[in-house]
Protein backbone atom coordinates (compact mmCIF):
# COMPACT_ATOMS: atom_id res chain seq x y z
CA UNK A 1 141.50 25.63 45.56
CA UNK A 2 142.03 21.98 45.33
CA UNK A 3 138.75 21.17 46.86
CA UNK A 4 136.98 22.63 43.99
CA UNK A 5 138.85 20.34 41.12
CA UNK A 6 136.84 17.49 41.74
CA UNK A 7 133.31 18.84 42.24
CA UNK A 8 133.60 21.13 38.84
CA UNK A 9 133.37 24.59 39.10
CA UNK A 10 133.93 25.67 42.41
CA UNK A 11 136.27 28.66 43.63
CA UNK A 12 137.19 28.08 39.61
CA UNK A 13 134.02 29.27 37.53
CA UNK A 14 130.70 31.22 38.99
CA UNK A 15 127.56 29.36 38.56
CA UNK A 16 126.25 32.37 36.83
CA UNK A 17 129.35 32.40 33.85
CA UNK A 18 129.26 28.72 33.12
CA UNK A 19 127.98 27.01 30.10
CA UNK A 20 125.74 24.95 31.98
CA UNK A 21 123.13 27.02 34.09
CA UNK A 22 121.54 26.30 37.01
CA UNK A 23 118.16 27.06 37.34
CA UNK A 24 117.31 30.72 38.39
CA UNK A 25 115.70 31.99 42.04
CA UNK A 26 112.07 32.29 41.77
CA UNK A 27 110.49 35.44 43.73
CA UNK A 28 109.42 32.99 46.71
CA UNK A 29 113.21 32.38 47.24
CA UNK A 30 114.63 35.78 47.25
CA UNK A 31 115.33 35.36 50.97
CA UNK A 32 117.86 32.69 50.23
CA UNK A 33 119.06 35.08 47.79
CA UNK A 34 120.12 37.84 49.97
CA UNK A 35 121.91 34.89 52.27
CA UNK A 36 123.82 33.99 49.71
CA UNK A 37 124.74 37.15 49.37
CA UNK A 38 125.64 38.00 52.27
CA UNK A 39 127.62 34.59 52.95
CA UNK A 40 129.75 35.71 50.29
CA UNK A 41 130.19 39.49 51.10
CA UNK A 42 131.19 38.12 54.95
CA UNK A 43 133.80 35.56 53.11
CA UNK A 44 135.20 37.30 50.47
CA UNK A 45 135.16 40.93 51.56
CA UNK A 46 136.23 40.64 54.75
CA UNK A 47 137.43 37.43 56.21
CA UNK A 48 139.62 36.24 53.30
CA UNK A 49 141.37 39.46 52.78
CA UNK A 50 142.34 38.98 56.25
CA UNK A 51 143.57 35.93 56.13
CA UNK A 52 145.42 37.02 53.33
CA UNK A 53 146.98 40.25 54.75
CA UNK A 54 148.17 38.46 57.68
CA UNK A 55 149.34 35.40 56.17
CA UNK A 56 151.53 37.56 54.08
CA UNK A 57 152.89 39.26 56.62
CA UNK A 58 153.53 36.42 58.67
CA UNK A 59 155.62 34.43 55.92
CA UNK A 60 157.34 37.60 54.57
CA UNK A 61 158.61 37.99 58.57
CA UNK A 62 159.64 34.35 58.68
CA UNK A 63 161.69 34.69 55.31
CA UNK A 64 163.61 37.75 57.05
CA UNK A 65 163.92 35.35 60.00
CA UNK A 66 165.21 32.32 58.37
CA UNK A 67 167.53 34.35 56.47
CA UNK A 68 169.48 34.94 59.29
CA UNK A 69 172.91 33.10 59.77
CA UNK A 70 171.59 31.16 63.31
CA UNK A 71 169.51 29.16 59.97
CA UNK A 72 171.91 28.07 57.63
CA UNK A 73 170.77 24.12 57.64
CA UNK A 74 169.27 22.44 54.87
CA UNK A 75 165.85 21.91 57.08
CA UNK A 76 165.95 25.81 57.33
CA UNK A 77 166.36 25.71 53.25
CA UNK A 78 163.10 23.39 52.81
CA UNK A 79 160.94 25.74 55.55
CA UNK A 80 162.70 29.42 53.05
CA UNK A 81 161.13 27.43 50.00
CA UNK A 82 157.90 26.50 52.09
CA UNK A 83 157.44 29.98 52.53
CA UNK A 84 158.15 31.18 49.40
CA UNK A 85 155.71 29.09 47.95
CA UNK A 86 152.92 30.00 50.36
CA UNK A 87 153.66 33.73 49.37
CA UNK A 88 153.03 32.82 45.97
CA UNK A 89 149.52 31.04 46.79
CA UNK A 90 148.38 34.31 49.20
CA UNK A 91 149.23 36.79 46.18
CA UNK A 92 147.64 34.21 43.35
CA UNK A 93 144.40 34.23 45.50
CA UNK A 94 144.07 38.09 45.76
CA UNK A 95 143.17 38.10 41.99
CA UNK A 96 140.72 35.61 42.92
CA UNK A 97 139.09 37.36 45.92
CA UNK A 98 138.61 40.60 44.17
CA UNK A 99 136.56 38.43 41.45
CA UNK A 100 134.49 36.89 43.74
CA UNK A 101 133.99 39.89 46.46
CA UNK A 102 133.40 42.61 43.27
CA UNK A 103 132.80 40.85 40.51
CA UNK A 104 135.19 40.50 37.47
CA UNK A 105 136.68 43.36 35.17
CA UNK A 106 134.73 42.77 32.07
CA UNK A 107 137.92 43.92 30.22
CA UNK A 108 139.76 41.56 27.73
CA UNK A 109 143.14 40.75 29.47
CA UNK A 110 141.30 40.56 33.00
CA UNK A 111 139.26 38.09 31.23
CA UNK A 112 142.05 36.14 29.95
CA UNK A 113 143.99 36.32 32.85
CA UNK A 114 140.96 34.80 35.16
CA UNK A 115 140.04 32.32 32.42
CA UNK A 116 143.67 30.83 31.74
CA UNK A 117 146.37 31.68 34.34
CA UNK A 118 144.51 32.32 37.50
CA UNK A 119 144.13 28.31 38.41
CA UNK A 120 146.95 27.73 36.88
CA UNK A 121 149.45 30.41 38.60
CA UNK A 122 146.99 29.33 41.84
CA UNK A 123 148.18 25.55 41.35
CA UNK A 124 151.10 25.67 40.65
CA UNK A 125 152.04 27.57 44.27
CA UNK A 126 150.02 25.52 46.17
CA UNK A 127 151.40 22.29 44.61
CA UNK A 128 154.89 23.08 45.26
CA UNK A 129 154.38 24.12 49.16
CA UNK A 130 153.32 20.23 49.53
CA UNK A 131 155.65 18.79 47.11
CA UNK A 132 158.13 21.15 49.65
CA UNK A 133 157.19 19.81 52.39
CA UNK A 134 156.91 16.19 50.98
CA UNK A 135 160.59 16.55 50.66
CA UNK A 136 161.33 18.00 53.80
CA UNK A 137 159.38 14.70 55.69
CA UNK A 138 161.81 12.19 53.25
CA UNK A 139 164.49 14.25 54.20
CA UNK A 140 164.05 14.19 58.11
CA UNK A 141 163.21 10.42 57.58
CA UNK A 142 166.89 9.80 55.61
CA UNK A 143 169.09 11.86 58.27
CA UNK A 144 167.72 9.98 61.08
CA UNK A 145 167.78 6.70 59.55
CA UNK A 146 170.09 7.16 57.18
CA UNK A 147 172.73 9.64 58.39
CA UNK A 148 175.96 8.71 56.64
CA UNK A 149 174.57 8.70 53.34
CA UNK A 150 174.25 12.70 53.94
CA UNK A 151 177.53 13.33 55.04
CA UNK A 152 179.07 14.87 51.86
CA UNK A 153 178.91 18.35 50.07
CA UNK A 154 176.16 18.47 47.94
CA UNK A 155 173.53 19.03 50.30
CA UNK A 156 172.45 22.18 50.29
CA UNK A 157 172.82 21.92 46.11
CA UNK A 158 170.31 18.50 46.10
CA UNK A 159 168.12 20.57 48.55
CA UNK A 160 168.01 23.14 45.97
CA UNK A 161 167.27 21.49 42.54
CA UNK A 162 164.33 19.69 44.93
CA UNK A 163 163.13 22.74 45.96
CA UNK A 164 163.20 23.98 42.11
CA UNK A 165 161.73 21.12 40.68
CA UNK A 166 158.98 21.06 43.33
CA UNK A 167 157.74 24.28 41.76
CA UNK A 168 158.72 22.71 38.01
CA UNK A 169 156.30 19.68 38.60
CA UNK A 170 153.60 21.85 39.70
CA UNK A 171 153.53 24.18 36.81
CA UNK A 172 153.85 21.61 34.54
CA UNK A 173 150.60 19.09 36.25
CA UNK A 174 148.66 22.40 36.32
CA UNK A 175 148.99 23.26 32.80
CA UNK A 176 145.98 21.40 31.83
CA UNK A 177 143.71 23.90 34.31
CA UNK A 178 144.37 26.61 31.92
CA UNK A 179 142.33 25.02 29.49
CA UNK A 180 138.70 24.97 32.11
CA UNK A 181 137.34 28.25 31.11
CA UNK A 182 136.75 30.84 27.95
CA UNK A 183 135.98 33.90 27.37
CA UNK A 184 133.04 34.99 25.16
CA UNK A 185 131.89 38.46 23.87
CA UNK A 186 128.72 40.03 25.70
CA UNK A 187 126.62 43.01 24.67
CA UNK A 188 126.29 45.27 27.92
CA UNK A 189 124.00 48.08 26.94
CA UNK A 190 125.93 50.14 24.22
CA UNK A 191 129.49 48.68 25.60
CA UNK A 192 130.99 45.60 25.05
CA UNK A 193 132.46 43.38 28.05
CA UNK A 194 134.28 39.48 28.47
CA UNK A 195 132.65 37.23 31.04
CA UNK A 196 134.20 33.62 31.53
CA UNK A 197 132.36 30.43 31.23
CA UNK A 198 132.73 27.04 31.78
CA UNK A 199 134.69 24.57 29.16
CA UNK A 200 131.98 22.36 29.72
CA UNK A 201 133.62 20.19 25.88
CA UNK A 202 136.89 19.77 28.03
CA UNK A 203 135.17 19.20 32.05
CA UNK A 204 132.46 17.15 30.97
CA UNK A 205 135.02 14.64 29.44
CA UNK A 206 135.52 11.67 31.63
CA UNK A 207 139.29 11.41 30.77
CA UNK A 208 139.28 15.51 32.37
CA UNK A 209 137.55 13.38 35.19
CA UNK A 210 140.38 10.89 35.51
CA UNK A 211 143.24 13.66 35.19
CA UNK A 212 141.54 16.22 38.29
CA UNK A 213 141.58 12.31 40.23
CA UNK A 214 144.96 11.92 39.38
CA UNK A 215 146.01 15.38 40.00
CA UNK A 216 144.85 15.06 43.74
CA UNK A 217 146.11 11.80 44.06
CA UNK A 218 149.66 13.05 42.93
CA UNK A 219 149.12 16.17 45.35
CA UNK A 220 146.59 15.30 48.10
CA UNK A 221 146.85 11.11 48.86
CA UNK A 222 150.51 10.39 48.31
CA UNK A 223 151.67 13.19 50.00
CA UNK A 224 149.89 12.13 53.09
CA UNK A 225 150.74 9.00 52.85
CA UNK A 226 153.94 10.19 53.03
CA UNK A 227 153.48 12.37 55.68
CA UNK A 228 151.93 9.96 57.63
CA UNK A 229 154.26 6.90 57.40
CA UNK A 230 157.56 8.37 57.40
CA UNK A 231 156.99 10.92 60.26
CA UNK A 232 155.25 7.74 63.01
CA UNK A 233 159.15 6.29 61.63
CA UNK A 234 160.53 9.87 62.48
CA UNK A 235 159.20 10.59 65.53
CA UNK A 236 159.28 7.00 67.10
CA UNK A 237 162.85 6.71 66.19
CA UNK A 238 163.71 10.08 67.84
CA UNK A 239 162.48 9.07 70.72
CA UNK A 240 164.58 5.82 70.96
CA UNK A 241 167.19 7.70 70.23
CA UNK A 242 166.26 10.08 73.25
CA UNK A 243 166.55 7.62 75.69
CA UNK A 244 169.78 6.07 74.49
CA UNK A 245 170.87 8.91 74.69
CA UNK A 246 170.15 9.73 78.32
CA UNK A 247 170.98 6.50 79.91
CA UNK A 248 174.62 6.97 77.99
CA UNK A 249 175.34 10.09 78.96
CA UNK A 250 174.15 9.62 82.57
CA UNK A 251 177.16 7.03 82.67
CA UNK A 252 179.29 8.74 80.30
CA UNK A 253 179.33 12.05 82.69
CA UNK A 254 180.44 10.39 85.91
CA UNK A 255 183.60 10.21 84.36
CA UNK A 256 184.22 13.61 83.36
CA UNK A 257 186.08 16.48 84.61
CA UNK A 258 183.64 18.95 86.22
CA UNK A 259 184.12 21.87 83.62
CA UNK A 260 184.05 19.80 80.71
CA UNK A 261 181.05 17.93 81.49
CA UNK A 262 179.32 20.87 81.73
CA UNK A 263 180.45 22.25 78.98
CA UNK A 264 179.68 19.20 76.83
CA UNK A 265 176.29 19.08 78.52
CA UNK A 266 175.56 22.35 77.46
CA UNK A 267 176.53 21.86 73.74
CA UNK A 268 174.20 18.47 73.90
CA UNK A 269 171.04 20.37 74.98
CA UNK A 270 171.65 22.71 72.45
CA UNK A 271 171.64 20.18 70.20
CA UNK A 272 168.96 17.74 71.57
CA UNK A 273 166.70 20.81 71.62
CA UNK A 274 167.14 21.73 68.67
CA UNK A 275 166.35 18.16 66.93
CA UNK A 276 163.76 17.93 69.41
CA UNK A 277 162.29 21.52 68.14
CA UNK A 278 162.57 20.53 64.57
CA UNK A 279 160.92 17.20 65.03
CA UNK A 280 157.84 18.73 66.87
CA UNK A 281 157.57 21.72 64.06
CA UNK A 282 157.65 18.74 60.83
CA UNK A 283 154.92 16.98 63.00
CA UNK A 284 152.84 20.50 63.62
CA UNK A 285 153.46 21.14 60.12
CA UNK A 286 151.53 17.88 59.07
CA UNK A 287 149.30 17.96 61.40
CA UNK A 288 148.10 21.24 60.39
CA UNK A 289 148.29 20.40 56.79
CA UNK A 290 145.12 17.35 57.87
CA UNK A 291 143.28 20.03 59.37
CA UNK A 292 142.89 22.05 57.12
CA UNK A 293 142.36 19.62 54.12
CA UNK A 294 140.24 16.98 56.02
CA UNK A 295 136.93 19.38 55.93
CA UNK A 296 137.36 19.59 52.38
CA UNK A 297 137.34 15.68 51.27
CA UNK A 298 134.07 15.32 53.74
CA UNK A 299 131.92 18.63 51.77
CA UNK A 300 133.11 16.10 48.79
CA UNK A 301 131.89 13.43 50.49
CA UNK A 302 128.40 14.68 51.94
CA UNK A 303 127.80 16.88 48.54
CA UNK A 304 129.12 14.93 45.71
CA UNK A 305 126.54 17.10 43.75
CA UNK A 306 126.47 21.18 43.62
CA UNK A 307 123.44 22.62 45.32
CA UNK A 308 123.39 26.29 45.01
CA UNK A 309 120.65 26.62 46.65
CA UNK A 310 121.39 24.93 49.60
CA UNK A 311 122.44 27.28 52.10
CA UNK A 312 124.13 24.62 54.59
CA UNK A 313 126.23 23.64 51.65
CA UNK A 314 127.13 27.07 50.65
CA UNK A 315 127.82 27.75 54.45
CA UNK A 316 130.30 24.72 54.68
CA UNK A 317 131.84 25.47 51.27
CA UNK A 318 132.82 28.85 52.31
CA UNK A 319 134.32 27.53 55.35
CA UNK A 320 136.40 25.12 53.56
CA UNK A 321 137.70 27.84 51.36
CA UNK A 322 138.88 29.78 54.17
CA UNK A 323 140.24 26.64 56.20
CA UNK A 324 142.44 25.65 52.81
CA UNK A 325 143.56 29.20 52.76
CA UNK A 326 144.72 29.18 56.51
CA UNK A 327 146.82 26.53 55.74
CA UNK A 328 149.03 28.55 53.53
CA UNK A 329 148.99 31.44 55.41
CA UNK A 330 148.94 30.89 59.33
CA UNK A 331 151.71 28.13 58.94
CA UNK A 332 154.08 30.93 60.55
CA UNK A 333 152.63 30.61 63.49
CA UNK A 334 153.27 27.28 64.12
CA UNK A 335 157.31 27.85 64.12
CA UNK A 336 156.57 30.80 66.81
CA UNK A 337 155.07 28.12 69.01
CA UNK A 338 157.09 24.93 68.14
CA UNK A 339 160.73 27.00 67.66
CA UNK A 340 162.25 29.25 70.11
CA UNK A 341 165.35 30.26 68.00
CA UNK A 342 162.34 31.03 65.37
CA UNK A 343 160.95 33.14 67.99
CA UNK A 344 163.62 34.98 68.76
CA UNK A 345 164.87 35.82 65.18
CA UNK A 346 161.62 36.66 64.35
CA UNK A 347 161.42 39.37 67.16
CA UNK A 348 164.88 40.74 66.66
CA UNK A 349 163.56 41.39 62.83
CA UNK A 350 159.95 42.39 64.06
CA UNK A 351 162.00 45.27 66.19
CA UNK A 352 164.07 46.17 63.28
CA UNK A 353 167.45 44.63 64.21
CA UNK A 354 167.64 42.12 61.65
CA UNK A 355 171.06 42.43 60.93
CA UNK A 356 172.54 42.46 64.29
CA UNK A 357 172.95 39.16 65.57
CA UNK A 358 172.52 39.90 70.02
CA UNK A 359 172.87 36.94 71.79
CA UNK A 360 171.84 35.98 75.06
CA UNK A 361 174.22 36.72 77.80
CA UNK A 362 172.69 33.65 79.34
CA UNK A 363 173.32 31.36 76.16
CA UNK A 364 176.74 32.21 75.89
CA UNK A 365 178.66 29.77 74.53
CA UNK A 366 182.03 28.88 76.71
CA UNK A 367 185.44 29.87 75.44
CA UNK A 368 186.92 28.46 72.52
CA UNK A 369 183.96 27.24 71.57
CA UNK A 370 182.97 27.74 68.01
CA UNK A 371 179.98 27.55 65.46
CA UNK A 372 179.32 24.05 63.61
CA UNK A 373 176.25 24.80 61.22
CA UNK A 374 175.08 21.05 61.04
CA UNK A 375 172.52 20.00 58.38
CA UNK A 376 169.84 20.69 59.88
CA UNK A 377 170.62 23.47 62.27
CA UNK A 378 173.58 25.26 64.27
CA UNK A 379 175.49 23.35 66.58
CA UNK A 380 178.21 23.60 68.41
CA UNK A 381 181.36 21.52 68.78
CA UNK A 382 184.90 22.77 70.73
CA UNK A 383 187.92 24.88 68.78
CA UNK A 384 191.26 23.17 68.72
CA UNK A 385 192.70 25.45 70.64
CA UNK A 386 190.31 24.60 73.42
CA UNK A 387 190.57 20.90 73.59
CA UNK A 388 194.12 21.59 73.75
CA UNK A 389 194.17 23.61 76.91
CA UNK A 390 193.90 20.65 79.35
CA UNK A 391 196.48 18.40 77.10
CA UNK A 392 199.47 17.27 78.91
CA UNK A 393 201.85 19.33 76.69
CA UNK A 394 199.45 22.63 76.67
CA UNK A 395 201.35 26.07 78.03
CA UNK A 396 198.77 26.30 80.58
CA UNK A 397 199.40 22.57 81.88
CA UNK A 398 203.57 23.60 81.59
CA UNK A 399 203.11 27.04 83.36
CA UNK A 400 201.38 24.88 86.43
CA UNK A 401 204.03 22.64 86.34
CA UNK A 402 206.95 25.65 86.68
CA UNK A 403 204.79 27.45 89.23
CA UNK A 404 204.85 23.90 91.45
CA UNK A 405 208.22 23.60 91.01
């Protein structure tokens, strides 16, 4: 995980396979031994390949989901490549659970495999779901300040290449990982296995010390910076926007015709709730994403040095791991709370009607009103043939006319 780049070898190299042991148990500390042990049977036996199971399943249901046409939006496009990356970090860290649950195959290619693509494959997932979502926050920030620069075709394609070279930039700043382990030949008995250790010439180098600073810099602080400035900008702009918004259209309605105000009404809610929805998911998202990153900077913080025999750090290390895997993998669950439409896509695919679209006899839309798939979502504006129907020179306004007569 990322917690582990800056303290050395954690959740990247055992203690017991690095080139730079620690010193042994004695026989008056076996009991902190078998705590150890069973710390890391609890966390990596059973409560990570839970997390994992479900967190697959939950972002393999919201790709069916979004993939449904009630999501064509480009904010719908960022949350598809959010969730494609998270699937990618949940399958990288299976590899890594089995290693540290049951040990490592002492074959060759499991070897190199663990020693120079795990982290990397790992990293380069998990740095794309926040370069993702990065881009998603600058995105929401330009539409609402900045709405007529979007207002051309080529959104969905610069959404796209951002999404792509999200996952580009974090192959290519996690390159470097592959280099933090080797594997060396060991004499087991009469066979002959691979074990990994520690590149202690390359992570004992203080320039390896300045690139794992920069890396989290470049994928840890600015992000949240990020996250942090342009969503207060967001969210207290929205909600200027909200009142305008009512005090105009309480004038705005006295005026109307009784069917069309509450027709237009209707379309407005549809689409205030659905800005509303989006805005209050981004912020979720964020939220979430301090959560579940915070605990790791303070074990930084409190244990700047490894002590494997300290069973409150091992205790809190464990827990980080599994806090910076929910992240990844119960995101899902925030767009069931903070997205109704989410919901309800989500259960028509759960119940195996994914590719009927059954709508609401209650959110009906009126006649001659037809589909306007916005930027960020569906909305809903009226057909020509319906803002016709009240014109002066409509057949229904002539018929009216000859019946009066």
């Amino acid at each position: 995980m990322l917690t582990g780049l800056i303290d050395g070898a954690f959740s990247c190299c055992d203690s017991n396979y690095s080139t730079e042991r620690y010193e042994p148990f004695g026989d008056d500390e076996e009991a902190i031994r078998k705590e150890l042990l069973h710390i890391e049977w609890a966390v990596h036996r059973i409560a990570t390949p839970a997390i994992l199971t479900f967190g697959l399943l939950g972002n393999i249901l919201t790709l069916a989901a979004l993939s449904g046409p009630s999501f064509r939006g480009v904010t719908y496009l960022y949350l598809t490549g959010l969730a494609v990356a998270d699937i990618g970090v949940l399958i990288s860290w299976i590899p890594v659970a089995i290693r540290l649950g049951y040990g490592m195959n002492k074959f060759y290619l499991a070897a190199l495999y663990h020693a120079h693509i795990e982290l990397v494959l790992l990293h380069t997932f998990m740095a794309a779901s926040i370069f993702i979502m990065a881009s998603l926050t600058v995105d929401r920030y330009v539409s609402v300040f900045f709405p007529a620069r979007l207002r051309s075709g080529n959104i969905r394609r610069n959404a796209n290449s951002l999404i792509i070279a999200s996952f580009m930039l974090g192959f290519m700043i996690s390159i470097p990982l592959g280099g933090m382990r080797l594997v060396y030949e060991q004499q087991d008995g009469p066979d002959l296995v691979f074990i990994l250790q520690e590149n202690t010439s390359i992570t004992r180098n203080e320039l390896w010390t300045a690139y794992l600073w920069g890396l989290e810099s470049l994928v840890r602080i600015g992000p949240s910076l990020v996250f942090v400035f342009l969503n207060t900008l967001v969210i207290k702009r929205f909600l200027q926007l909200t009142a305008k918004r009512r005090r105009f259209h309480a004038v705005s309605d006295k005026y109307r015709a009784t069917h069309v105000a509450e027709t237009s009404s209707l379309m407005r809610n549809r689409g205030y709730r659905e800005e509303q929805q989006l805005v209050i998911l981004l912020s979720a998202i964020v939220i979430f994403f301090f959560l579940t990153t915070t605990p790791a900077i303070c074990v930084t913080l409190i244990y700047p040095i490894k002590l494997e025999k300290d069973l409150n750090y091992q205790r809190m290390r464990a827990i980080v791991n599994l806090v910076e895997i929910s992240n990844f993998a119960l995101k899902f669950l925030l767009y069931f709370a903070c997205s109704t439409d989410f919901r309800s896509a989500a259960l028509r695919t759960f119940q195996g009607r994914c590719k009927e679209e059954v709508r609401d006899m209650s959110q009906e839309p009126p006649v001659g009103e037809i589909e306007d798939f916005s930027r960020h979502g569906t909305t809903f504006r009226m057909s020509p043939e319906h803002t016709k129907l009240n014109s002066p020179g409509s057949p229904s306004k002539l018929n009216e006319e000859k019946e009066l007569q």
